[in-house]
C-alpha atoms as a PDB file:
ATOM      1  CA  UNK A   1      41.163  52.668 -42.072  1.00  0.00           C
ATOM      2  CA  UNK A   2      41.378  55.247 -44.656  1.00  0.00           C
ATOM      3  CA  UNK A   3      40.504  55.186 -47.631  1.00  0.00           C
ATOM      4  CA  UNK A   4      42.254  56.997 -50.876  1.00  0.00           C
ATOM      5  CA  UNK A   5      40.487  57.278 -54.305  1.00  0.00           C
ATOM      6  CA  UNK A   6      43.112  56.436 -56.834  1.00  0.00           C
ATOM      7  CA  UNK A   7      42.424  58.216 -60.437  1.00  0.00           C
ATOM      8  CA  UNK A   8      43.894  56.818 -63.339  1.00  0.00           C
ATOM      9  CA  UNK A   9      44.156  59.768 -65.264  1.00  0.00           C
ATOM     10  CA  UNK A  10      47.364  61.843 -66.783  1.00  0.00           C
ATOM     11  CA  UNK A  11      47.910  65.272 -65.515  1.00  0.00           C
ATOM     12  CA  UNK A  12      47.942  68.683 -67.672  1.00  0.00           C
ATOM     13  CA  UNK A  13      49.996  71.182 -66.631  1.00  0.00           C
ATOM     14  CA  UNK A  14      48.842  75.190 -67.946  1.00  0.00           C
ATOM     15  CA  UNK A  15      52.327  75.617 -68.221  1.00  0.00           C
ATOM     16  CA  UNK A  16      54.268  74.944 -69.661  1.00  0.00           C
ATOM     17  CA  UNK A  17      53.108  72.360 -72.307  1.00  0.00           C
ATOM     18  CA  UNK A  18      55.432  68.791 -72.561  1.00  0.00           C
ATOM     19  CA  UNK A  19      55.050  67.693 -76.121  1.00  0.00           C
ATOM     20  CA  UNK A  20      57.371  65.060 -77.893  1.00  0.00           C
ATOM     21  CA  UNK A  21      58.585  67.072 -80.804  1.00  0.00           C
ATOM     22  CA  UNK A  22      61.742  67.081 -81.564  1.00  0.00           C
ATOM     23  CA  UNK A  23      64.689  64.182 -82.315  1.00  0.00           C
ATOM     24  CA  UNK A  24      67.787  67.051 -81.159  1.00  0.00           C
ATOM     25  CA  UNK A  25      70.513  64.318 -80.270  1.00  0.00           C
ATOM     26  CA  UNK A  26      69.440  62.052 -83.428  1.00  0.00           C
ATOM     27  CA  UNK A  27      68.760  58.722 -81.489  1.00  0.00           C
ATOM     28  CA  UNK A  28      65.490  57.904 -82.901  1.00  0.00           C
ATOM     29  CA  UNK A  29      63.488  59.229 -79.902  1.00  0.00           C
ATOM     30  CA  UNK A  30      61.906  62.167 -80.098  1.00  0.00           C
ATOM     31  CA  UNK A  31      62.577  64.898 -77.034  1.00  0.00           C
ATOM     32  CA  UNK A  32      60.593  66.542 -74.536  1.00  0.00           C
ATOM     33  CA  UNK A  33      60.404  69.897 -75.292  1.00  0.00           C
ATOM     34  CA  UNK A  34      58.106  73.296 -73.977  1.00  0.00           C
ATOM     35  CA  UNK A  35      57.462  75.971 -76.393  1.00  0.00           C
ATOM     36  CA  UNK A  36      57.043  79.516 -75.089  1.00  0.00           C
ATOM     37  CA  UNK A  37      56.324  81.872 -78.036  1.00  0.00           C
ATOM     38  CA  UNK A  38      59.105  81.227 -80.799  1.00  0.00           C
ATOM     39  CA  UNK A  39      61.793  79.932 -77.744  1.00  0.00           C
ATOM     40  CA  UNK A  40      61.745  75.942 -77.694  1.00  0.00           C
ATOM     41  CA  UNK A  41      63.165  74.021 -74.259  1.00  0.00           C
ATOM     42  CA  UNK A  42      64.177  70.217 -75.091  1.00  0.00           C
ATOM     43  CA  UNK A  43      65.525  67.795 -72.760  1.00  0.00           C
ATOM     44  CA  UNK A  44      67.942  65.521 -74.280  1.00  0.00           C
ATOM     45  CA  UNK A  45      66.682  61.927 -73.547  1.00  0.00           C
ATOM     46  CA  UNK A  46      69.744  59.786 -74.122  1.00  0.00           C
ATOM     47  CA  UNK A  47      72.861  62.417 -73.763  1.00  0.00           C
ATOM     48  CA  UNK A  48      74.009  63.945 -70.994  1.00  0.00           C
ATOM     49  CA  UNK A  49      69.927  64.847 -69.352  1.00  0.00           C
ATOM     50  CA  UNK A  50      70.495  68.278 -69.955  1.00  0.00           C
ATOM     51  CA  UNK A  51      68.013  70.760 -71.522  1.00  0.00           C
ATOM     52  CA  UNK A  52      68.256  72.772 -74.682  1.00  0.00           C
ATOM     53  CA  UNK A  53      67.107  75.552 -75.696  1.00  0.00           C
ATOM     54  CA  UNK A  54      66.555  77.543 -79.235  1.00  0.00           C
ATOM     55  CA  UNK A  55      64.014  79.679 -81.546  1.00  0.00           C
ATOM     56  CA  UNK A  56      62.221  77.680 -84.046  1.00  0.00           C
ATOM     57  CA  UNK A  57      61.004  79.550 -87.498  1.00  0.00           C
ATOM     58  CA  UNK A  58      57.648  79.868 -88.629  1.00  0.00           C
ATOM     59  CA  UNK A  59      58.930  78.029 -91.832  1.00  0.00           C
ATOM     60  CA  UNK A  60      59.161  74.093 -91.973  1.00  0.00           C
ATOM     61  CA  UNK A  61      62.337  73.968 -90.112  1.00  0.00           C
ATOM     62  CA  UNK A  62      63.730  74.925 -86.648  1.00  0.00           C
ATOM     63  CA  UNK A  63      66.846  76.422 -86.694  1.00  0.00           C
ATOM     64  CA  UNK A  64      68.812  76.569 -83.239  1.00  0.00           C
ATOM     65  CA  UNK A  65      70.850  79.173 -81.731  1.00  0.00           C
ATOM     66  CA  UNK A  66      71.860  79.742 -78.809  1.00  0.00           C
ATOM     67  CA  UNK A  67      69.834  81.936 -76.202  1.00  0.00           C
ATOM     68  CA  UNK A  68      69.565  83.560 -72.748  1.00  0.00           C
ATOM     69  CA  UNK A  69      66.785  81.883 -70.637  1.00  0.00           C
ATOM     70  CA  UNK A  70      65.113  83.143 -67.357  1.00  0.00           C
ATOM     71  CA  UNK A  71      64.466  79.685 -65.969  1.00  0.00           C
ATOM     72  CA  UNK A  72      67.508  78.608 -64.213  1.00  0.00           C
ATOM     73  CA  UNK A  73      67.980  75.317 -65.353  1.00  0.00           C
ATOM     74  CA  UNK A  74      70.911  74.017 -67.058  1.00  0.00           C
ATOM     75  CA  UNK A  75      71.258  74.692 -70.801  1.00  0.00           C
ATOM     76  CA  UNK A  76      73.672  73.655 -73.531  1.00  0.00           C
ATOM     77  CA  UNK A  77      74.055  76.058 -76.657  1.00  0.00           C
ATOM     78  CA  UNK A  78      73.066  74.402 -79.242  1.00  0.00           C
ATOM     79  CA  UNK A  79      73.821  74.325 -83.566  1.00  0.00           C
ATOM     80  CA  UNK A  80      71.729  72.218 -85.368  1.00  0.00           C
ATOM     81  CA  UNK A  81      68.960  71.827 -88.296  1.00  0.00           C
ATOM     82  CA  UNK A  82      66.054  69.734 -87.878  1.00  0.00           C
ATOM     83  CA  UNK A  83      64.047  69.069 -90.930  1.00  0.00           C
ATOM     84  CA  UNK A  84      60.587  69.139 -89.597  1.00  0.00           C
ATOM     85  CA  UNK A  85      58.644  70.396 -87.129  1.00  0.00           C
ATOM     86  CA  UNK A  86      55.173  68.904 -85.708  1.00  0.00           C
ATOM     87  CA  UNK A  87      52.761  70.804 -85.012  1.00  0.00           C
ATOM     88  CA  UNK A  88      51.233  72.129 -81.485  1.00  0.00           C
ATOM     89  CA  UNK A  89      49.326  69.442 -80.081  1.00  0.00           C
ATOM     90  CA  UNK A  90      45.527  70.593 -78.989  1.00  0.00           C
ATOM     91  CA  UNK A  91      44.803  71.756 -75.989  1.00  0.00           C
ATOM     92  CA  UNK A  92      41.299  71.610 -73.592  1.00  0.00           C
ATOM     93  CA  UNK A  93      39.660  72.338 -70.287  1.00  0.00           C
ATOM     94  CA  UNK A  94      39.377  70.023 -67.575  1.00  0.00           C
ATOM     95  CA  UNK A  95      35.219  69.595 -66.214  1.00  0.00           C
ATOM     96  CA  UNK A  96      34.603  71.135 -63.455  1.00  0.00           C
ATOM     97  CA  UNK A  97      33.999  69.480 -60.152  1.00  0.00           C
ATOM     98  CA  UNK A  98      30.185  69.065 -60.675  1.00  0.00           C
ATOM     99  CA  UNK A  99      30.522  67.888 -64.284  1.00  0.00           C
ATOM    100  CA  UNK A 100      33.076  65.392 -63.433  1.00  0.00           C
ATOM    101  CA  UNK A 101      30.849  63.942 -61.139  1.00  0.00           C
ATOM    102  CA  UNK A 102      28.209  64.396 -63.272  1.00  0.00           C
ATOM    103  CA  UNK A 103      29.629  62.177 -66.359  1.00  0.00           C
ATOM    104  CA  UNK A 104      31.211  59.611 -63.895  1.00  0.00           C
ATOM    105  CA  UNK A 105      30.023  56.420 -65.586  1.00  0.00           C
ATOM    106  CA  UNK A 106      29.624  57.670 -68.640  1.00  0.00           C
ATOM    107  CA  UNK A 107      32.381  59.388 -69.686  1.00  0.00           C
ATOM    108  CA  UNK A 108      34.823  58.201 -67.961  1.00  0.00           C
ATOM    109  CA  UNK A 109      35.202  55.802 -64.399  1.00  0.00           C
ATOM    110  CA  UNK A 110      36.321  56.123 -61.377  1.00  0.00           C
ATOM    111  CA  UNK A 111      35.818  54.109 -58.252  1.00  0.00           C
ATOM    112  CA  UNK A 112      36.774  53.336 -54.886  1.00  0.00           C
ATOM    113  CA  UNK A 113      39.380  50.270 -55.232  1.00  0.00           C
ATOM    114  CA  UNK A 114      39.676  49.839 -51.746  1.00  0.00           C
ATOM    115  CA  UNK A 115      42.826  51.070 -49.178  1.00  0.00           C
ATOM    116  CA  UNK A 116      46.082  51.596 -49.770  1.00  0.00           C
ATOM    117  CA  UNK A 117      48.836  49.943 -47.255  1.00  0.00           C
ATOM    118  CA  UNK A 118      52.013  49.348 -46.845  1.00  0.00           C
ATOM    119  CA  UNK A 119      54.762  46.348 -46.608  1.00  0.00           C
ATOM    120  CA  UNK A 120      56.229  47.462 -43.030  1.00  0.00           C
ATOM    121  CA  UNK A 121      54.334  49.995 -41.452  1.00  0.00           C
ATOM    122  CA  UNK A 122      50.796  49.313 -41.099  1.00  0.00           C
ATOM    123  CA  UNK A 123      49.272  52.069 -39.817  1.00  0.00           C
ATOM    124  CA  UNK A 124      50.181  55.609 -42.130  1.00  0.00           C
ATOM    125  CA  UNK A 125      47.924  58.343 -43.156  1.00  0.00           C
ATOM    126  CA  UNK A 126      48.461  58.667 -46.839  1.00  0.00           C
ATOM    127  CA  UNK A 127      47.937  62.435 -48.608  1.00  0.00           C
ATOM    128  CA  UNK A 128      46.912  62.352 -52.729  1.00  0.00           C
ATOM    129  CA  UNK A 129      49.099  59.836 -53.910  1.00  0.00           C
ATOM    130  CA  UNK A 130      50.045  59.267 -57.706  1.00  0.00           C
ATOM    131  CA  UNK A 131      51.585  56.186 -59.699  1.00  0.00           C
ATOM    132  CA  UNK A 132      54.085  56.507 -62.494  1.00  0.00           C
ATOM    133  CA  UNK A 133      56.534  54.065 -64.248  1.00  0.00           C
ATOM    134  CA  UNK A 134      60.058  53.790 -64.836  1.00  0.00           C
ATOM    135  CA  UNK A 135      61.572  51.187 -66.882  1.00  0.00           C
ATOM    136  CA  UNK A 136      58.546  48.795 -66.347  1.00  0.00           C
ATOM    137  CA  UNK A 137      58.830  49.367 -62.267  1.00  0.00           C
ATOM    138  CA  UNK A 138      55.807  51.105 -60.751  1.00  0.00           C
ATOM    139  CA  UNK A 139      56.381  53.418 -57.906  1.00  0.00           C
ATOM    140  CA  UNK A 140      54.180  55.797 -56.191  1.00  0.00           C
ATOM    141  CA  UNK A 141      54.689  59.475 -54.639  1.00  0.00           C
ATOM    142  CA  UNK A 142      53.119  60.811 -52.133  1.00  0.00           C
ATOM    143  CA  UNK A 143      51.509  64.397 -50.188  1.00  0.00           C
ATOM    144  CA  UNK A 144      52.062  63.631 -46.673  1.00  0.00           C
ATOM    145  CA  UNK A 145      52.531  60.629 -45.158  1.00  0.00           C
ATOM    146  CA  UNK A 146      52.415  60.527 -41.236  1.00  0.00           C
ATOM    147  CA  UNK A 147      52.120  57.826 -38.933  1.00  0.00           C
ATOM    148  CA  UNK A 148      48.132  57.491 -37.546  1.00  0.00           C
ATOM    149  CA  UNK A 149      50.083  56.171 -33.789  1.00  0.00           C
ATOM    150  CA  UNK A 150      51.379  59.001 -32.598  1.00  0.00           C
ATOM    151  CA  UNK A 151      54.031  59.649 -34.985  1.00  0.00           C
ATOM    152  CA  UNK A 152      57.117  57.540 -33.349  1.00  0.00           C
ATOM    153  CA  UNK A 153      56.977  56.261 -37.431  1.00  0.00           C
ATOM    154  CA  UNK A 154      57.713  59.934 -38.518  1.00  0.00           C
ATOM    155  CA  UNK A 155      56.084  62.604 -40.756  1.00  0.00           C
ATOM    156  CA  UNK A 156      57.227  63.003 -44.478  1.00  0.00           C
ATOM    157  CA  UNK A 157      55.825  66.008 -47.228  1.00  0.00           C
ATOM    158  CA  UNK A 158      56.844  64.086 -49.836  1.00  0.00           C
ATOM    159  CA  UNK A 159      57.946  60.703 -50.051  1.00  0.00           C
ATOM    160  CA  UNK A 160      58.060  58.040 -52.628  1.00  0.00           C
ATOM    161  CA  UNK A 161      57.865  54.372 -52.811  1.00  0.00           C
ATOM    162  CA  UNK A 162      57.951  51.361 -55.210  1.00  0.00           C
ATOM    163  CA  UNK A 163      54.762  49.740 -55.651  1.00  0.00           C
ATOM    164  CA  UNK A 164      54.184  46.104 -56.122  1.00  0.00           C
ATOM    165  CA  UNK A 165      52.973  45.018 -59.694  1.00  0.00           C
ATOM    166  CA  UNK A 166      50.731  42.194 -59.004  1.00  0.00           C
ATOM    167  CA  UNK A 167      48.495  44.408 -56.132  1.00  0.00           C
ATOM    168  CA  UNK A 168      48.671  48.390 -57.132  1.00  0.00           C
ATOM    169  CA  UNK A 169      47.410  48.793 -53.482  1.00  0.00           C
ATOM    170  CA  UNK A 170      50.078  47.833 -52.030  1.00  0.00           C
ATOM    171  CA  UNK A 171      53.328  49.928 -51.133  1.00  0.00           C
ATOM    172  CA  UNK A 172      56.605  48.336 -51.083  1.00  0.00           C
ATOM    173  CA  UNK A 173      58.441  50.024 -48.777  1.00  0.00           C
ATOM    174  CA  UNK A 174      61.446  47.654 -48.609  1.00  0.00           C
ATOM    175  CA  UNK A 175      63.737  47.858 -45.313  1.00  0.00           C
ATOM    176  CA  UNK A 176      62.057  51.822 -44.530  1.00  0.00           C
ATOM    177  CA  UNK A 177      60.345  51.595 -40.582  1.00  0.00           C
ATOM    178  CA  UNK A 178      60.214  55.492 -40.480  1.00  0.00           C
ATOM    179  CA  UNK A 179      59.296  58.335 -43.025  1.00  0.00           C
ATOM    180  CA  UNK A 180      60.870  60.868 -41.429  1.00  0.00           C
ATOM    181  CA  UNK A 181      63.376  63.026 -43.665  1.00  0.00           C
ATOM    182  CA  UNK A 182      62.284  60.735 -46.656  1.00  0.00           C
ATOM    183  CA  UNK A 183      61.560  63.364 -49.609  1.00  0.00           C
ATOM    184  CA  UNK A 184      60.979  62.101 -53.175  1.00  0.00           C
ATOM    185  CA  UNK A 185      61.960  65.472 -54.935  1.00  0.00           C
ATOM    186  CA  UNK A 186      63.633  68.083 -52.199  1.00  0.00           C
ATOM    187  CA  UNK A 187      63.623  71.867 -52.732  1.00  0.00           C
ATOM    188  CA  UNK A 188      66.289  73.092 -54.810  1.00  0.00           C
ATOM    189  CA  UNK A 189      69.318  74.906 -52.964  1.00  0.00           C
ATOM    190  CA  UNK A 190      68.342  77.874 -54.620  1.00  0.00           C
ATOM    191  CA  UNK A 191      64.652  78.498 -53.237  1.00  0.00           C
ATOM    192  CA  UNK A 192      64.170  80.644 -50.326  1.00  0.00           C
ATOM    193  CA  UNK A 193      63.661  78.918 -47.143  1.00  0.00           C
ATOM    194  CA  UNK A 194      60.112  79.528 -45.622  1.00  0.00           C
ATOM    195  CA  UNK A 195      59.492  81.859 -42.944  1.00  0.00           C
ATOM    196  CA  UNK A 196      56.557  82.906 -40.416  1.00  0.00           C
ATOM    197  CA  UNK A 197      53.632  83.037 -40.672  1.00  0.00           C
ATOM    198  CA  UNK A 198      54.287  80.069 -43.146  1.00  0.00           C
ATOM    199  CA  UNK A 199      57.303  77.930 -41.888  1.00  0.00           C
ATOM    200  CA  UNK A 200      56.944  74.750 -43.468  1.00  0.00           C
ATOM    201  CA  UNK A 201      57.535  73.063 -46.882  1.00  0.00           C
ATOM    202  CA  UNK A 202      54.474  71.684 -48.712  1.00  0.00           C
ATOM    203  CA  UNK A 203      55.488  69.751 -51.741  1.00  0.00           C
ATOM    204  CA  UNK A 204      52.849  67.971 -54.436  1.00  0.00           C
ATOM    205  CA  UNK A 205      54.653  66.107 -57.116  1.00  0.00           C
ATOM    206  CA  UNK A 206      53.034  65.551 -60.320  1.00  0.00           C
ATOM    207  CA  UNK A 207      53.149  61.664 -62.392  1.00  0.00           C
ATOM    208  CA  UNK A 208      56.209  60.810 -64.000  1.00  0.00           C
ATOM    209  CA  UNK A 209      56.893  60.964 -67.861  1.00  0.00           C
ATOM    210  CA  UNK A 210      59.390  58.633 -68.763  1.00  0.00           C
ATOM    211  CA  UNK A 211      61.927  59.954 -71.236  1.00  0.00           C
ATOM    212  CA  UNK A 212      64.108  57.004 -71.696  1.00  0.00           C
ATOM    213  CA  UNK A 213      64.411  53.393 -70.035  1.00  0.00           C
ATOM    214  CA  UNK A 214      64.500  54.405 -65.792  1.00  0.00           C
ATOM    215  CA  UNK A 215      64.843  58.021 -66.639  1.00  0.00           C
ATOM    216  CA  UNK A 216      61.715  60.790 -66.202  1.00  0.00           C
ATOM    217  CA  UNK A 217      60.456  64.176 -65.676  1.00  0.00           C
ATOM    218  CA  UNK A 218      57.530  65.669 -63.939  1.00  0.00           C
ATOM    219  CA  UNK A 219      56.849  69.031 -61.650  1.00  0.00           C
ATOM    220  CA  UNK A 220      56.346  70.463 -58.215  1.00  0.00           C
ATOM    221  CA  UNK A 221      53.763  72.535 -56.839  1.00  0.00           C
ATOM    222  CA  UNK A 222      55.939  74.128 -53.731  1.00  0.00           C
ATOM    223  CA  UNK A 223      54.171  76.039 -51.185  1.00  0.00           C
ATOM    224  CA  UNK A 224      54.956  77.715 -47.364  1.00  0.00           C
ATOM    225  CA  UNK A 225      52.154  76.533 -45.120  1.00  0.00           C
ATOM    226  CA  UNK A 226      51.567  76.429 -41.080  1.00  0.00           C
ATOM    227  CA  UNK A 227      50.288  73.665 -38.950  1.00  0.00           C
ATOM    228  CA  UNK A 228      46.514  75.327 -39.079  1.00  0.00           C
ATOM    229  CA  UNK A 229      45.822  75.320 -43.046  1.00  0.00           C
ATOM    230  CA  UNK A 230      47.394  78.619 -43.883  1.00  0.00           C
ATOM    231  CA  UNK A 231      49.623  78.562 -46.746  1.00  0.00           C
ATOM    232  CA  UNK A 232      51.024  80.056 -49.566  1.00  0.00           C
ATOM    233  CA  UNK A 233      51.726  79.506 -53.480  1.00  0.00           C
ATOM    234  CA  UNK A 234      55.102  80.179 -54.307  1.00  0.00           C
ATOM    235  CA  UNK A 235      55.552  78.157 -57.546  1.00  0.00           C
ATOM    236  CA  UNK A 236      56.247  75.139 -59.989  1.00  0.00           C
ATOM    237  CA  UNK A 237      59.495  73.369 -60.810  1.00  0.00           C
ATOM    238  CA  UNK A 238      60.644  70.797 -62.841  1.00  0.00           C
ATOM    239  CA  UNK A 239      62.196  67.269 -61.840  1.00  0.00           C
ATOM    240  CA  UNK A 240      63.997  64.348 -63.226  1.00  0.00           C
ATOM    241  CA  UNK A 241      63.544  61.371 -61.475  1.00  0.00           C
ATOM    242  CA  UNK A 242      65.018  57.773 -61.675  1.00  0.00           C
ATOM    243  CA  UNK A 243      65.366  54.446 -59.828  1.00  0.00           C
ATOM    244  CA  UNK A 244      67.357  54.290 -56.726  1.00  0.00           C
ATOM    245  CA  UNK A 245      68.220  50.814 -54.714  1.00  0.00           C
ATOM    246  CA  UNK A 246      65.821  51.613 -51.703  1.00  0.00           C
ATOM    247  CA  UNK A 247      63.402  54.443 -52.925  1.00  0.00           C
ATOM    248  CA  UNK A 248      62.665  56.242 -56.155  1.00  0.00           C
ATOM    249  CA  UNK A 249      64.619  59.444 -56.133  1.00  0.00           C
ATOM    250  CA  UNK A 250      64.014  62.790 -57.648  1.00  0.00           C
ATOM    251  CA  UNK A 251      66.535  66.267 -58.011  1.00  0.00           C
ATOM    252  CA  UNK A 252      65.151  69.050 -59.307  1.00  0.00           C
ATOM    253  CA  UNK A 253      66.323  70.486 -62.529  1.00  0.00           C
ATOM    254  CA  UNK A 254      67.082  73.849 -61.083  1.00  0.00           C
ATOM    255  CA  UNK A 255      64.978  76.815 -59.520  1.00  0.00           C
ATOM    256  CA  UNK A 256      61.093  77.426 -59.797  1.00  0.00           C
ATOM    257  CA  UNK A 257      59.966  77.711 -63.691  1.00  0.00           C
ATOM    258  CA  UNK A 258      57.432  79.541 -63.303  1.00  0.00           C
ATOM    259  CA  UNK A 259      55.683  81.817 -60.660  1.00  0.00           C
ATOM    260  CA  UNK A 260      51.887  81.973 -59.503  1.00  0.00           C
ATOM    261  CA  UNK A 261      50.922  82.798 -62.719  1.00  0.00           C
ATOM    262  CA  UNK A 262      50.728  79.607 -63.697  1.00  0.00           C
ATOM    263  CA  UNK A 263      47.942  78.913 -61.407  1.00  0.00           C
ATOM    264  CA  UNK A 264      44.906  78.443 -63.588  1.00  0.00           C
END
């Protein structure tokens, strides 16, 4: 049986920063919104999803106007005052791999809670998995997921499935009996297709920030690999991910955001 360490523990992203800063469509929740420089990205939480994006002044107020952008996601020009702005929140540096052993226990704890498994398919190999939750439903997503008998049960680089509340361990996967095909957050249309020596997808999704009821956001690492461990960085996008009948189902929010340089 194998075993999978499950860490409780909320991701940080280099780049670019998610902060709750700014009310922009006035419904008395504040937006998620990325600040690069003086240019500030917001997605709308209960409009129409879409992002935002303006300068903010150095002054107590933001004023917006509308910009050009180099991530290709969808924007909406924008024309609006908001009275306040918060300020940055602080930033740190995660331990390295010895110190977070290290501290185990003392600053913080992490155990082995035993294996994961599934409702129908007993016998899967399960990559880093993470939990997340949207409108008070748990879920999980996935690395790869492959079938440990030969793989007549499929192979998957990225799936997703709901989790059951009352035992975190195990995965409902509801009427699913293969994982092949079954992608939680699929390449955009717009990313080159991998080719040799590299001809594979490899897709790590991060934890899910929920924005409004059943409605988050997180990010993708994407890389080209092969079959013996050879791969290759090619960069991070951003998702928005909600509830579907079966599975939990993510769509990316356009191309890649950001390059290798947002490797740490």
């Amino acid at each position: 049986m194998k075993t999978l360490y499950i860490v409780f523990a909320s991701v940080a992203l280099s780049s670019p920063l998610l902060e709750k800063r700014y009310d922009l469509d006035h419904n008395g929740i504040l937006d998620w919104c990325y600040t690069d420089g003086d240019v500030v990205s917001c997605l709308l939480s209960e409009a129409s999803y879409v992002w935002t994006t303006f300068t903010a002044t150095m002054s107590t107020q933001a004023i917006a106007t509308p910009i050009s952008t180099a991530a290709s996601i969808t924007t909406t020009p924008a024309s609006f005052v908001v009275s306040t702005a918060s300020p940055s929140l602080p930033t740190g540096t995660l331990p390295s791999p010895d110190a977070w052993a290290k501290d185990n226990s003392t600053r913080w704890h992490v155990s082995d809670v035993g294996s994961i498994y599934s409702s129908t398919l007993a016998r899967l190999g399960w990559d880093n998995g993470r939990t997340s939750v949207l409108n008070n439903t748990p879920f999980w997503n996935f690395g790869d997921v492959l079938s440990l008998d030969g793989l007549q049960d499929g192979f998957s680089t990225g799936p997703a499935f709901y989790g059951t509340p009352d035992d975190i361990l195990r995965v409902d996967m509801k009427n699913v009996t293969n994982v092949l095909d079954l992608l939680f957050c699929p390449p955009a249309a717009s990313d080159p297709t991998p080719e040799s020596p590299t001809p594979f997808w490899g897709l790590s999704t991060s934890n899910v920030a929920e924005v409004s009821p059943g409605l988050g956001i997180g990010f993708v690492w994407e890389i080209w690999r092969d079959t013996t461990g050879l791969t290759q960085d090619r960069g991070l996008g951003m998702y928005r991910a909600t509830l579907g009948p079966e599975l939990p189902i993510a769509n990316r929010t356009g191309s890649l955001i950001a390059g290798l340089d947002a490797l740490p």
